[in-house]
C-alpha atoms as a PDB file:
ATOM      1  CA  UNK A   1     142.115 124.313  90.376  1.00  0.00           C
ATOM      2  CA  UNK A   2     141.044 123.761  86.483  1.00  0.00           C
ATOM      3  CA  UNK A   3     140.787 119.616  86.025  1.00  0.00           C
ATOM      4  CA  UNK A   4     140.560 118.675  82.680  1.00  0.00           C
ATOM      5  CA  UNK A   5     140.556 115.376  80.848  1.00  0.00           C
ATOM      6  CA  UNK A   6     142.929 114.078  78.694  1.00  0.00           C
ATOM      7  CA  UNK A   7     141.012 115.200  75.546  1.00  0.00           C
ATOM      8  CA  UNK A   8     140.138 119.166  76.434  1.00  0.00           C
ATOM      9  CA  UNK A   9     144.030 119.892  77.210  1.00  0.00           C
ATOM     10  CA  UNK A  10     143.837 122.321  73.900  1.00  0.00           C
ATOM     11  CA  UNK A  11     141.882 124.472  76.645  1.00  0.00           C
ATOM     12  CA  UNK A  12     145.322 125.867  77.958  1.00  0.00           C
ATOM     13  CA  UNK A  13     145.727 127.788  75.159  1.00  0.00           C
ATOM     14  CA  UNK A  14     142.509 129.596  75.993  1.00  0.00           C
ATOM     15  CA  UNK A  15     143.530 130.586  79.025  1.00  0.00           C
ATOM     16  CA  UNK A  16     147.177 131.268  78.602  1.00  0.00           C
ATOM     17  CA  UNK A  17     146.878 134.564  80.970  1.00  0.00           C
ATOM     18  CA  UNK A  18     145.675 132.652  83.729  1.00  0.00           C
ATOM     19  CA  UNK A  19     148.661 131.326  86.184  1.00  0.00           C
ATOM     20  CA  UNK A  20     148.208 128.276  85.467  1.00  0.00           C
ATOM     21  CA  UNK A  21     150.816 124.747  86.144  1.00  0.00           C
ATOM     22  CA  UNK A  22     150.168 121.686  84.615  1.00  0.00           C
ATOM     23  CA  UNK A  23     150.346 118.860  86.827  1.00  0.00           C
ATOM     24  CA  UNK A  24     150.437 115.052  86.204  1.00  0.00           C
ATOM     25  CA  UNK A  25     146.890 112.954  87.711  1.00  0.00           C
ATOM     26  CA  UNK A  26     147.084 111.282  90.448  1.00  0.00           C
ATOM     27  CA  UNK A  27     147.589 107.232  90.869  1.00  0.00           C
ATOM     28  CA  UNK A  28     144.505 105.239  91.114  1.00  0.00           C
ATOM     29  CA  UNK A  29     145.389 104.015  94.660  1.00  0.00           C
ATOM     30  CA  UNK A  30     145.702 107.803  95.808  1.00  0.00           C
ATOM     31  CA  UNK A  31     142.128 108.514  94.760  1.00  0.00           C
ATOM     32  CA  UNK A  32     140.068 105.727  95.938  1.00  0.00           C
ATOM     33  CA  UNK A  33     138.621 107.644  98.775  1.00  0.00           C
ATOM     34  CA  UNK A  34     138.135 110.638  96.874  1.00  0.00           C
ATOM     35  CA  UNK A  35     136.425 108.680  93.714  1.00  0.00           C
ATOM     36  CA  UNK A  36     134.329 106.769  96.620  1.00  0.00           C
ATOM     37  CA  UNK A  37     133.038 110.351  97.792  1.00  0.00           C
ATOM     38  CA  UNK A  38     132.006 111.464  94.112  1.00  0.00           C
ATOM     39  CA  UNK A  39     130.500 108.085  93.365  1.00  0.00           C
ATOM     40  CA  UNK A  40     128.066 108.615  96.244  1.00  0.00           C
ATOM     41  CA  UNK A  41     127.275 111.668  95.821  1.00  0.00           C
ATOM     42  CA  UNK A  42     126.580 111.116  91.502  1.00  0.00           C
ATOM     43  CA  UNK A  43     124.755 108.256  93.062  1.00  0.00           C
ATOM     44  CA  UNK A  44     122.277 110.890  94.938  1.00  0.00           C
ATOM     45  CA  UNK A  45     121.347 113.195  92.341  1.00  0.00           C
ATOM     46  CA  UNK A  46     118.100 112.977  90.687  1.00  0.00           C
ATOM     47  CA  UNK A  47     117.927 111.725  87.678  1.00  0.00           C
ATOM     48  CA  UNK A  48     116.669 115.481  85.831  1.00  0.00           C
ATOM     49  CA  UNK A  49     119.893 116.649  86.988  1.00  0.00           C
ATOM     50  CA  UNK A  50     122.060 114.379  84.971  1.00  0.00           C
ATOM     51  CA  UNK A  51     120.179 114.518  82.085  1.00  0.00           C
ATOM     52  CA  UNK A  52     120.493 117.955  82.061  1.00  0.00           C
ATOM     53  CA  UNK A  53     124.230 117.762  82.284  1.00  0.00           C
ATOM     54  CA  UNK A  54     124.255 115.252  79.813  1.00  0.00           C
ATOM     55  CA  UNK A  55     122.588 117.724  77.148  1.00  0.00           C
ATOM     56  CA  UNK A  56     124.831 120.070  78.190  1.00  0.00           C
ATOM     57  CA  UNK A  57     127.586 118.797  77.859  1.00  0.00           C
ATOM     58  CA  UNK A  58     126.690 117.568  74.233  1.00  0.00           C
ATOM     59  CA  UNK A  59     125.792 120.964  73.273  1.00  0.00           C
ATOM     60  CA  UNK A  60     128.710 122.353  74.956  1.00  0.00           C
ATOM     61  CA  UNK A  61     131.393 119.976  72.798  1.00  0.00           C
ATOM     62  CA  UNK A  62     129.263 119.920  69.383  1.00  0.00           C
ATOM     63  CA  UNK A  63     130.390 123.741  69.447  1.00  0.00           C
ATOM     64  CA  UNK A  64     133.765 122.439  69.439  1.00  0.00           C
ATOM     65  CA  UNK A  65     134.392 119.525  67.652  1.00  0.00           C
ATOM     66  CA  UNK A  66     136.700 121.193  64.997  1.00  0.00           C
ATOM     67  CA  UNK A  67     138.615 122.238  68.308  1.00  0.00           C
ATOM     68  CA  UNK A  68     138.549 118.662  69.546  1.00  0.00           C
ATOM     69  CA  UNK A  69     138.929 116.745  66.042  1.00  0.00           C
ATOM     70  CA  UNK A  70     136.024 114.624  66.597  1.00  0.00           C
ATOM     71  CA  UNK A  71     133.274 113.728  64.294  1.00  0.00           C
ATOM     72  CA  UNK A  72     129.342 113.802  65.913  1.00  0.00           C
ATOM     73  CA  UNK A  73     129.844 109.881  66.252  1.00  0.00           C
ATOM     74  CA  UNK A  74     132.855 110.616  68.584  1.00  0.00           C
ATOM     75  CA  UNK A  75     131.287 113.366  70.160  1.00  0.00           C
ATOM     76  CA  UNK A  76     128.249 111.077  71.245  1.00  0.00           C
ATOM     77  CA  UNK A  77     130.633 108.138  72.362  1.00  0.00           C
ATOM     78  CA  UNK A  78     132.356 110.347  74.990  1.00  0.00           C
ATOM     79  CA  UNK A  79     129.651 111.710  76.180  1.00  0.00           C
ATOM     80  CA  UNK A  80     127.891 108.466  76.259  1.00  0.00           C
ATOM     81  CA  UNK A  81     131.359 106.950  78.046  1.00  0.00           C
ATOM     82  CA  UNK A  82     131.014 109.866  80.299  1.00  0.00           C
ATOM     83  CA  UNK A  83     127.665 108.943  81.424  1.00  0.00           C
ATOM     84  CA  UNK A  84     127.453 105.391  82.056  1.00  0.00           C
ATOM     85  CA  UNK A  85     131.091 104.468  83.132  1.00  0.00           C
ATOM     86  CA  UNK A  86     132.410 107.829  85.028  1.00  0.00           C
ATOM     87  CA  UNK A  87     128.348 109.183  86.452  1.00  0.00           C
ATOM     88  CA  UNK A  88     127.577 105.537  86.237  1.00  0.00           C
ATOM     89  CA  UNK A  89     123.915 106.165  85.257  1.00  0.00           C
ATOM     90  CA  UNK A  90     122.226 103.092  84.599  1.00  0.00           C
ATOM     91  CA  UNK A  91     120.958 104.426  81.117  1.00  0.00           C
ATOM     92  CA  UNK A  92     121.225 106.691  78.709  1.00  0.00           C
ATOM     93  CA  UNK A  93     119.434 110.240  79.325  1.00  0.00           C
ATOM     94  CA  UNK A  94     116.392 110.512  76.756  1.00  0.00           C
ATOM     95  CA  UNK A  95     116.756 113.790  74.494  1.00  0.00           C
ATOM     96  CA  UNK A  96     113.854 115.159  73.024  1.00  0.00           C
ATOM     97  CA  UNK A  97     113.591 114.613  68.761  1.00  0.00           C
ATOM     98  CA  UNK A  98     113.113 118.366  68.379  1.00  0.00           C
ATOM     99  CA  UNK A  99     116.404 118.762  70.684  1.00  0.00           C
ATOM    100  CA  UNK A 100     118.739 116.216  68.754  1.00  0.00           C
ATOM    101  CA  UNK A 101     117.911 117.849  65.643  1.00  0.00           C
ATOM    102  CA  UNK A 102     118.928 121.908  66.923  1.00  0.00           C
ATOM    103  CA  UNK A 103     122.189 119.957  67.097  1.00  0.00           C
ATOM    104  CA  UNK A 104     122.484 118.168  64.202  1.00  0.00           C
ATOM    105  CA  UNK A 105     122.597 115.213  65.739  1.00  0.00           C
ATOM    106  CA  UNK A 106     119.765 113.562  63.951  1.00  0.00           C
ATOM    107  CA  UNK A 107     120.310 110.084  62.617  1.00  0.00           C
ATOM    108  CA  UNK A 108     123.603 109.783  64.616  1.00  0.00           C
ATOM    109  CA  UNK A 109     123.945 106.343  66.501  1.00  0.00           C
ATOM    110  CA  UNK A 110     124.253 105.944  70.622  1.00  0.00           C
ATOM    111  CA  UNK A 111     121.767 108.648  71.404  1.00  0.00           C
ATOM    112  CA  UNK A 112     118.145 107.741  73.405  1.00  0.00           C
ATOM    113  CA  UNK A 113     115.565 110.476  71.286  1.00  0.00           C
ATOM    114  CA  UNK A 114     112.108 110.376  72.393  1.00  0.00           C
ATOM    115  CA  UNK A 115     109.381 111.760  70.286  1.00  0.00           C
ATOM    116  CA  UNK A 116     108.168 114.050  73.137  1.00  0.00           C
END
């Protein structure tokens, strides 16, 4: 199983070999329980771990934001989106200075940089 969101389906075509059938998402209503089971375990993690995966995943989608036609400011939004409405983290993850710049993310808007 390969779950993607809405915005990474130009992924197929990197894995076109791969025996692969799209499938429409599920209603809401069928995934409460399921959603209920993720929230509580997000809910357990330590904090390191999502800020590690929040990092991640910006460096991850900087390296394709031609791929995804989004500017930096859209790539932050998402992942900001992704963070505090789907993880439901209470704040943004801080990212080192040093960090935002290897980027290039310097001077864009949304992200928490720390000086150390």
């Amino acid at each position: 199983i390969l779950l993607l969101c809405s915005y990474e389906k130009s992924f197929m075509n990197d894995v076109k070999d791969l025996p692969l059938k799209e499938r429409a998402g599920l209603p809401a209503h069928a995934t409460a329980d399921a959603n209920a089971l993720v929230q509580n375990a997000l809910a357990r993690l330590p904090e390191g771990t999502c800020a590690a995966a929040y990092q991640a995943w910006l460096g991850f989608y900087n390296s394709k934001l031609r791929k995804m036609g989004w500017s930096k400011e859209d790539l932050v939004r998402e992942a900001n989106e992704l963070v505090l409405k789907c993880w439901r983290v209470s704040q943004l993850p801080a990212l080192e200075k040093k960090t935002v710049g290897k980027m290039g993310l310097a001077g864009i808007s949304g992200l928490n940089v720390t000086s150390g």
